[in-house]
Protein backbone atom coordinates (compact mmCIF):
# COMPACT_ATOMS: atom_id res chain seq x y z
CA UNK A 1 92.28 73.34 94.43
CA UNK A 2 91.31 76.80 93.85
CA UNK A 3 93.67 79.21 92.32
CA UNK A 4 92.43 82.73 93.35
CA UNK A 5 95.37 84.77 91.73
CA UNK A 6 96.34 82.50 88.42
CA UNK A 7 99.64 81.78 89.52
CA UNK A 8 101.57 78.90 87.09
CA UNK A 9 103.11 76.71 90.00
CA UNK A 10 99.25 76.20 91.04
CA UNK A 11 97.51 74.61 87.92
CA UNK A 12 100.30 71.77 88.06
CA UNK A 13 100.58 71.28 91.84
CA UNK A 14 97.97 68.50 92.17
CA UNK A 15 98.70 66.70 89.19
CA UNK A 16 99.71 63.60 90.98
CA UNK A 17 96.06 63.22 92.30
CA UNK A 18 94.07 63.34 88.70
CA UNK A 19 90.76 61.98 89.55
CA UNK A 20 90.54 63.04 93.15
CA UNK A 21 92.09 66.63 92.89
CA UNK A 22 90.83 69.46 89.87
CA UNK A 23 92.54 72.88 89.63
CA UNK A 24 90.30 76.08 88.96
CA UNK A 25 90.96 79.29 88.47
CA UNK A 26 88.81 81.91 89.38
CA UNK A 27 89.29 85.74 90.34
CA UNK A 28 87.79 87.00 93.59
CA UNK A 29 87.79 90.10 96.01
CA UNK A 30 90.08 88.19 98.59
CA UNK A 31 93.26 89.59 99.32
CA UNK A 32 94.25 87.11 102.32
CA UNK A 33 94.87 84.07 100.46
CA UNK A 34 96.05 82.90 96.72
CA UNK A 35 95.11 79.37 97.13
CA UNK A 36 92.32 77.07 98.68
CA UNK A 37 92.26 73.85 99.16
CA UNK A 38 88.30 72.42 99.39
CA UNK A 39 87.17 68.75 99.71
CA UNK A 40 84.95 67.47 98.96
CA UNK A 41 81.75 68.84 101.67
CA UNK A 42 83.02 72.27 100.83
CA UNK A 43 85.18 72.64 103.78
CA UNK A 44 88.46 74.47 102.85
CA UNK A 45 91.07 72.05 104.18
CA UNK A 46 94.22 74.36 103.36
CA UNK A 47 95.14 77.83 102.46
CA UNK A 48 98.14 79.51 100.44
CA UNK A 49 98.24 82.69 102.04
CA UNK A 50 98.93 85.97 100.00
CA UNK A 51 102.65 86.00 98.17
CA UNK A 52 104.07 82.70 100.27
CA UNK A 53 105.77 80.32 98.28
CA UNK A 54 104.27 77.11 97.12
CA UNK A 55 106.43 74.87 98.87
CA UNK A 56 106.58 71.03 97.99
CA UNK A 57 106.38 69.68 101.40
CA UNK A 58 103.42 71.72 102.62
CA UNK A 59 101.59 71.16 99.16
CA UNK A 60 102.16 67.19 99.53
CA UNK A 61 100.95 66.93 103.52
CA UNK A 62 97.94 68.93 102.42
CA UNK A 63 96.96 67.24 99.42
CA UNK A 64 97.78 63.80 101.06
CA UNK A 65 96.34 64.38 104.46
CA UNK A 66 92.51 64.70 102.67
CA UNK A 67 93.29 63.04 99.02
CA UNK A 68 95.27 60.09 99.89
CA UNK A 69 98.96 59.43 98.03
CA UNK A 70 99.72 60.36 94.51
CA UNK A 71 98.92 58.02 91.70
C-alpha cells in the first residue's frame, strides 16, 4: 500500500495482512489519488482517490480481493 499524502488512517489500514501487505510512504507530484494499492507484478489493484474517506468496507474488498483474508 502506498501512502502518497501521509495520512494516519493509511499506515494502519493493512495491518491485518502483515506478511503479505507493507505500508510506504512516499511524496509524489500526483494530485488524483492519496492511496495505491500495488501487488505484487506492479499492477495498481486499487486507488484512494484525492480527499475520499478511507472507508472499512472498500479497504477490506480491496485488500482481500488480491491478499487473501486477514490473519
Amino acid at each position: 500500500m502506498l501512502d502518497l499524502v501521509d495520512r494516519a488512517e493509511v499506515r494502519g489500514a493493512a495491518a491485518a495482512w502483515t506478511g503479505r501487505v507493507n505500508t510506504v510512504t512516499a511524496r509524489t507530484d500526483r494530485v488524483d489519488v492519496d492511496v495505491l494499492l500495488i501487488r505484487p507484478d506492479g499492477c495498481v489493484a486499487w486507488a484512494l482517490p484525492t480527499g475520499q474517506d478511507l472507508d472499512a468496507t472498500t479497504r477490506v474488498c480491496a485488500l482481500g480481493t488480491w491478499f487473501g483474508q486477514p490473519a
